[in-house]
C-alpha atoms as a PDB file:
ATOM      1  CA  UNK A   1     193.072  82.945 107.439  1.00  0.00           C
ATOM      2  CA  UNK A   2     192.774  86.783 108.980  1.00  0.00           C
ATOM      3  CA  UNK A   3     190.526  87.423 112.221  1.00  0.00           C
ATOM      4  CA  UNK A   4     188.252  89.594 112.173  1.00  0.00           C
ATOM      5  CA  UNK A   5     188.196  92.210 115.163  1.00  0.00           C
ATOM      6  CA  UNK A   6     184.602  92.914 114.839  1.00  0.00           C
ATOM      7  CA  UNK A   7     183.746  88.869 115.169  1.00  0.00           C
ATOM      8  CA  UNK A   8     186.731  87.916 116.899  1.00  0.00           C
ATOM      9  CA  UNK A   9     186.157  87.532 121.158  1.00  0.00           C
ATOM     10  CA  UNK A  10     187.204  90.090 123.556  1.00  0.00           C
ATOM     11  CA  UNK A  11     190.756  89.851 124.431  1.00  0.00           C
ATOM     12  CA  UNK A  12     191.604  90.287 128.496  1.00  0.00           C
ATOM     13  CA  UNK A  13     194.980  92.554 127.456  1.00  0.00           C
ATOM     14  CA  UNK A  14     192.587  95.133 126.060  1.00  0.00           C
ATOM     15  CA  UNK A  15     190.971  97.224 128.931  1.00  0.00           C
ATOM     16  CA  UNK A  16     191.033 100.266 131.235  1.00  0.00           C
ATOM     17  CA  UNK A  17     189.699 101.335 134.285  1.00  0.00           C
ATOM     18  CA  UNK A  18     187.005 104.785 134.672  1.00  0.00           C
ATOM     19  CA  UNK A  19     186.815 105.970 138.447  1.00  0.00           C
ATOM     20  CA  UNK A  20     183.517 107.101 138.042  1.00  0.00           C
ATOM     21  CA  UNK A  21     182.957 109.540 141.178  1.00  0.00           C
ATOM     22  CA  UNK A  22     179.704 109.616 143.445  1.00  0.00           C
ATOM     23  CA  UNK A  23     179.872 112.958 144.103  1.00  0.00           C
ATOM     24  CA  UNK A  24     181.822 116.257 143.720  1.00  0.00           C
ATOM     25  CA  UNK A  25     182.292 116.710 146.726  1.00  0.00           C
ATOM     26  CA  UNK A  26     184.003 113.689 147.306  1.00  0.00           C
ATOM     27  CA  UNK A  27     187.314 113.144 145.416  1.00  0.00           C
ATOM     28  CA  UNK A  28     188.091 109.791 143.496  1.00  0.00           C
ATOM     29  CA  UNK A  29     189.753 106.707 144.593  1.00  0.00           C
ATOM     30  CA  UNK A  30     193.156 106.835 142.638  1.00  0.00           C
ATOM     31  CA  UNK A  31     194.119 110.810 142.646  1.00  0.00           C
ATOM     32  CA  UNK A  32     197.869 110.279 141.510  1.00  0.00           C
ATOM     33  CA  UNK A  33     196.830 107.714 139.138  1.00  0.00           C
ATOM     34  CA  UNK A  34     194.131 110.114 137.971  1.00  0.00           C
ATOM     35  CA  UNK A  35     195.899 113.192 137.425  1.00  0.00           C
ATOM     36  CA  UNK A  36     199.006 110.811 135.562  1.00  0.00           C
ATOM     37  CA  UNK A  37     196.464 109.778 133.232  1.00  0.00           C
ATOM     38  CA  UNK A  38     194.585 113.073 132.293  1.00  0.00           C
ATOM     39  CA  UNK A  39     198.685 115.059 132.181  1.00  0.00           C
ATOM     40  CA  UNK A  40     199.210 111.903 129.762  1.00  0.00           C
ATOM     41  CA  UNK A  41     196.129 112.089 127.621  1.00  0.00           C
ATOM     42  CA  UNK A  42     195.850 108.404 128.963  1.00  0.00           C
ATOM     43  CA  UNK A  43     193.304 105.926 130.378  1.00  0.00           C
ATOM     44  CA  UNK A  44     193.491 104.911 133.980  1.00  0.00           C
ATOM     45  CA  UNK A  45     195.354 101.473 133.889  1.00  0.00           C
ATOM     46  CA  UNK A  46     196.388  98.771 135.994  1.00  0.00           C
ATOM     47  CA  UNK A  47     198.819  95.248 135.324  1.00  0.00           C
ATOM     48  CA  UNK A  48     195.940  93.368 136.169  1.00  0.00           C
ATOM     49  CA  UNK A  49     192.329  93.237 137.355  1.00  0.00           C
ATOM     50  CA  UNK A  50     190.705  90.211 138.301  1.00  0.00           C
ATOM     51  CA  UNK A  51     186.940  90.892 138.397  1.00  0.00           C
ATOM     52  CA  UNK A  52     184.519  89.361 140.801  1.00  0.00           C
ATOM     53  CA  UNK A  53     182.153  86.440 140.155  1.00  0.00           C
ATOM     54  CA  UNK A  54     178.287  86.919 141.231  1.00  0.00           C
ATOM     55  CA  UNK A  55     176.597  83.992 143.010  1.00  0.00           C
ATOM     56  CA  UNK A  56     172.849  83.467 143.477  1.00  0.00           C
ATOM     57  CA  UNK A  57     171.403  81.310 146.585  1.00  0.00           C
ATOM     58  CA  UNK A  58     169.721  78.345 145.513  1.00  0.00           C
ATOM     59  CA  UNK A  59     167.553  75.747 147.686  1.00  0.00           C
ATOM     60  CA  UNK A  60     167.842  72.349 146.353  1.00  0.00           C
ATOM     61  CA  UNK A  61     164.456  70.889 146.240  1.00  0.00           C
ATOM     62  CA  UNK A  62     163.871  66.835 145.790  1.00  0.00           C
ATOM     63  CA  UNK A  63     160.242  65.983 144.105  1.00  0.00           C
ATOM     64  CA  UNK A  64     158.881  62.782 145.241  1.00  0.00           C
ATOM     65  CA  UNK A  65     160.767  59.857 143.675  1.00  0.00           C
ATOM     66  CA  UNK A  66     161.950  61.480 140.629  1.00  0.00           C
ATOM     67  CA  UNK A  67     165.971  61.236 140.335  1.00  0.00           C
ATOM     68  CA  UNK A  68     167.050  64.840 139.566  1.00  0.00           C
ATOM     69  CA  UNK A  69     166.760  67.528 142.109  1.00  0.00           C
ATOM     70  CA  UNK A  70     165.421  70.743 141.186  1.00  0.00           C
ATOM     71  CA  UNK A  71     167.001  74.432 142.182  1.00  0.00           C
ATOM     72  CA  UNK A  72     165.261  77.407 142.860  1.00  0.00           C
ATOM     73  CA  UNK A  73     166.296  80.438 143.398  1.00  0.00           C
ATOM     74  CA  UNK A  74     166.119  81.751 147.051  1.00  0.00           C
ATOM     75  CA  UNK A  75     167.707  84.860 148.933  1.00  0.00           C
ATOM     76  CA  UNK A  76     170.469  86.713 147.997  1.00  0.00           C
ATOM     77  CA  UNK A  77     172.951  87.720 145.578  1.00  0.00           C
ATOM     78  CA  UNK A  78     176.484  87.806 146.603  1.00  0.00           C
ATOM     79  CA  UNK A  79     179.428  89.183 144.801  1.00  0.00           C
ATOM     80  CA  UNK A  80     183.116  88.155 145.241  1.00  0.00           C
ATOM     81  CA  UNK A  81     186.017  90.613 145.524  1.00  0.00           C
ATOM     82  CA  UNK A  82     187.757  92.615 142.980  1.00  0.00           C
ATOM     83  CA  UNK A  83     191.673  92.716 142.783  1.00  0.00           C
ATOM     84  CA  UNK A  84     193.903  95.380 141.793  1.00  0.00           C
ATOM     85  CA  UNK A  85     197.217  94.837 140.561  1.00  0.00           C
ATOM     86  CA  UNK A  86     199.962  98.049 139.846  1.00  0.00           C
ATOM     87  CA  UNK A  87     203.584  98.399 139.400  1.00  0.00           C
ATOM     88  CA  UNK A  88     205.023 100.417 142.753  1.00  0.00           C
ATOM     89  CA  UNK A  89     206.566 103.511 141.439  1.00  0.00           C
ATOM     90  CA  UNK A  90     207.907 106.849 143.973  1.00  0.00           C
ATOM     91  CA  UNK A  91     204.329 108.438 143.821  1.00  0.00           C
ATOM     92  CA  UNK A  92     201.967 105.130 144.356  1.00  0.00           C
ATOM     93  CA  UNK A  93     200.043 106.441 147.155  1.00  0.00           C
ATOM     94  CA  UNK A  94     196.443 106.033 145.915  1.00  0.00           C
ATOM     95  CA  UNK A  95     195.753 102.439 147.028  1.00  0.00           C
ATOM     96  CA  UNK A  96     197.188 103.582 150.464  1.00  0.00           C
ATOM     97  CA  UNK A  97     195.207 106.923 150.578  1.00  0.00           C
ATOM     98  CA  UNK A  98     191.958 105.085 149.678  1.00  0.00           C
ATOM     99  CA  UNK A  99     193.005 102.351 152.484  1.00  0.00           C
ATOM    100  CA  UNK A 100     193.600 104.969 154.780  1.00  0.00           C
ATOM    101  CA  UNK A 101     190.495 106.915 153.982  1.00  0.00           C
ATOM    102  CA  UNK A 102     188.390 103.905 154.462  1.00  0.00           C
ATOM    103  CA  UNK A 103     190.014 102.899 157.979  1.00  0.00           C
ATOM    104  CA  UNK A 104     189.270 106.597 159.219  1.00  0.00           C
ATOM    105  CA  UNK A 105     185.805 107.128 157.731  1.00  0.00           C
ATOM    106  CA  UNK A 106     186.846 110.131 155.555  1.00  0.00           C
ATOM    107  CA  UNK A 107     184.968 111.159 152.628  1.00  0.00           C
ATOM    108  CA  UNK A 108     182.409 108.339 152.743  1.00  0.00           C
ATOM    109  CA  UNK A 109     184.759 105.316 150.930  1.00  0.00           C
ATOM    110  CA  UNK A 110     182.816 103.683 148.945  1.00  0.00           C
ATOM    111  CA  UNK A 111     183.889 104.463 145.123  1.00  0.00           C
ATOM    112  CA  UNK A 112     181.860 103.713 141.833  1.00  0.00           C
ATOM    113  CA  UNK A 113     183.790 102.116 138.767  1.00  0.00           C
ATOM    114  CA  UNK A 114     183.823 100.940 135.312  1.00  0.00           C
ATOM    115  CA  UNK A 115     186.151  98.571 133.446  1.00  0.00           C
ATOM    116  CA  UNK A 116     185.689  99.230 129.793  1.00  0.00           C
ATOM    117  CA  UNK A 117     186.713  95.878 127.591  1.00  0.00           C
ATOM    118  CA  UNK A 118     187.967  97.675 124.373  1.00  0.00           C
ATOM    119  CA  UNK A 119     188.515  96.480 120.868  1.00  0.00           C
ATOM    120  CA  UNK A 120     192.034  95.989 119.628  1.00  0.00           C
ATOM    121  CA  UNK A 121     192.500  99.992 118.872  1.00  0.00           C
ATOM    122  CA  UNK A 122     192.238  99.910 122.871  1.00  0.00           C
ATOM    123  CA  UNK A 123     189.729 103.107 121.921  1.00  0.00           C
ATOM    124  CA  UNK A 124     186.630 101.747 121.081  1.00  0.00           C
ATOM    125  CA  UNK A 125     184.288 100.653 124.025  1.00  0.00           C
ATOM    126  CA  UNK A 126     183.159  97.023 123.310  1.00  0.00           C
ATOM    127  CA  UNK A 127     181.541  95.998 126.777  1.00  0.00           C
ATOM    128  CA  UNK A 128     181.478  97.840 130.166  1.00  0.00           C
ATOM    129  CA  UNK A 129     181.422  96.391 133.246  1.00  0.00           C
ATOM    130  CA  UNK A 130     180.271  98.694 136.246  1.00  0.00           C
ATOM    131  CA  UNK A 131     181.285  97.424 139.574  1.00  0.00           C
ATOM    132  CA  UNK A 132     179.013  99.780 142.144  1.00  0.00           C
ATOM    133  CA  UNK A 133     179.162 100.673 146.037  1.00  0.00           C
ATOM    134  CA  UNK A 134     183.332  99.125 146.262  1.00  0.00           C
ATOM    135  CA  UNK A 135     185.152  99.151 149.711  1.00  0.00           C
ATOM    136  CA  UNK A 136     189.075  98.405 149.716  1.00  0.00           C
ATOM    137  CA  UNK A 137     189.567  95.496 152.239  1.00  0.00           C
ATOM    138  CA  UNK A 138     192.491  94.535 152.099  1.00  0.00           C
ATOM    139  CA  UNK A 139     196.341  96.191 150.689  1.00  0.00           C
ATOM    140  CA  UNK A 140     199.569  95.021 150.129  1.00  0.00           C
ATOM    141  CA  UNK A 141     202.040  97.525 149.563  1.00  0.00           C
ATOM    142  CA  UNK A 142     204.315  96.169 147.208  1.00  0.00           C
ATOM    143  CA  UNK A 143     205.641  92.517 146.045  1.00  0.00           C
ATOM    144  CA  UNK A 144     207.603  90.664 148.913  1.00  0.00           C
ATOM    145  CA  UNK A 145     211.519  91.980 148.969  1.00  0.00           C
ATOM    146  CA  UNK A 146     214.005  89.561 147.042  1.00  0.00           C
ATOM    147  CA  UNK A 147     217.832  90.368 146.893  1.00  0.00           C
ATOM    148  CA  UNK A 148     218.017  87.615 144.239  1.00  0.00           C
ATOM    149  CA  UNK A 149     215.060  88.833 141.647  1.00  0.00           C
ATOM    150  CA  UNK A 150     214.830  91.652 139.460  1.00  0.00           C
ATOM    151  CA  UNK A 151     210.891  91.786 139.213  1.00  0.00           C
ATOM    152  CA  UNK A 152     208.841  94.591 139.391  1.00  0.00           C
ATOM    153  CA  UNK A 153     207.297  95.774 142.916  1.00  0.00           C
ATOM    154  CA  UNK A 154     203.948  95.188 142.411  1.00  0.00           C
ATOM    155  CA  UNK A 155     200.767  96.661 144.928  1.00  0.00           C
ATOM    156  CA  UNK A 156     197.515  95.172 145.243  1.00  0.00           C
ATOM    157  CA  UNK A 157     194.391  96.417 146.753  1.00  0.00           C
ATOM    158  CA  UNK A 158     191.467  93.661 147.278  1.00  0.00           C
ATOM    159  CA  UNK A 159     187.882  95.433 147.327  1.00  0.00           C
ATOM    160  CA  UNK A 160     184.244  94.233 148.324  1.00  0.00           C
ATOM    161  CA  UNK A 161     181.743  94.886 145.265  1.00  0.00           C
ATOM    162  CA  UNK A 162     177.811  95.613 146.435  1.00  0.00           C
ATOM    163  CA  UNK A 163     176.729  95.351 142.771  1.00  0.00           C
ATOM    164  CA  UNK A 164     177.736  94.392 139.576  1.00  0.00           C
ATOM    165  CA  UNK A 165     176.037  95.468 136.130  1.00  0.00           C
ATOM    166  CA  UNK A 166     177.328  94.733 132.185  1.00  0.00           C
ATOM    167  CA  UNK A 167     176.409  97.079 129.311  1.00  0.00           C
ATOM    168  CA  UNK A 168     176.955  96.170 125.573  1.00  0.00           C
ATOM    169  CA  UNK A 169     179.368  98.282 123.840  1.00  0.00           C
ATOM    170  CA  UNK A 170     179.962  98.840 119.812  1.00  0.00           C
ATOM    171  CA  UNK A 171     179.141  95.700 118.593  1.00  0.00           C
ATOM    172  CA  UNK A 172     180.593  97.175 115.338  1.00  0.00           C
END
């Protein structure tokens, strides 16, 4: 029996990446990446990007003799880290220039973003997911050199999220 898009879940191989900037004043994370896409009439895209998870403090309370505890919610919110995974090609600077930037204090370095989950057209926004206030922390340049593989270089950039939000998309 067919799927149906519209009913089906969300599939992870359909998304893209908007580098949504603060101000104009200062310029966005991923400027080669950026001006690729726009040249290309493309989305800004990444081999993978594994989003953070958002924990809530609890305090585990006990009530007299009765056998289950109880949680509550208490303090903060923390969010995890986001990764960002790219091939390596001659012009991959961006990860480095935001690094750099964020080392040196230039241009205030926290960047706003949002990872659209698309339907299967890849056009039509299904769910956004807006990851505010993110800091790089850490960078790896490219994958680990190999005489003996043929893989891909791959760069990653890890960055600290303040805030995470989720909007519905077309649910049609």
């Amino acid at each position: 029996m067919a799927r149906a898009l519209d009913s089906d879940p969300l599939q992870v191989f359909n998304y893209y990446m908007l580098d949504v900037p603060i101000l104009s004043a200062i310029p966005v994370a991923f400027p080669f990446k950026t001006g690729e896409a726009i040249t290309e009439k493309r989305l800004l895209s990444f081999k993978s990007i594994a989003l953070p998870t958002v924990d809530l403090q609890v305090k585990r309370i006990q009530e007299g003799n009765w056998p289950f505890e109880h949680r509550v919610a208490q303090g903060f919110v923390s969010t995890g880290d986001v990764t960002l995974t790219s091939a390596v090609s001659p012009l991959s600077m961006d990860f480095f220039l935001w690094f750099h930037q964020t080392i040196y204090g230039k241009f205030g370095p926290r960047r706003n973003f949002t990872v659209v989950h698309t339907r299967a057209d890849k056009l039509t926004p299904r769910r956004l997911i807006i990851l505010e206030g993110c800091i790089p922390i850490s960078w790896k340049p490219a994958s680990d050199f190999d005489a003996s593989a043929s893989d891909v270089s791959l760069e990653t950039l890890t960055m600290a999220v303040n805030r995470v939000e989720v909007v519905p998309g077309d649910p049609t």
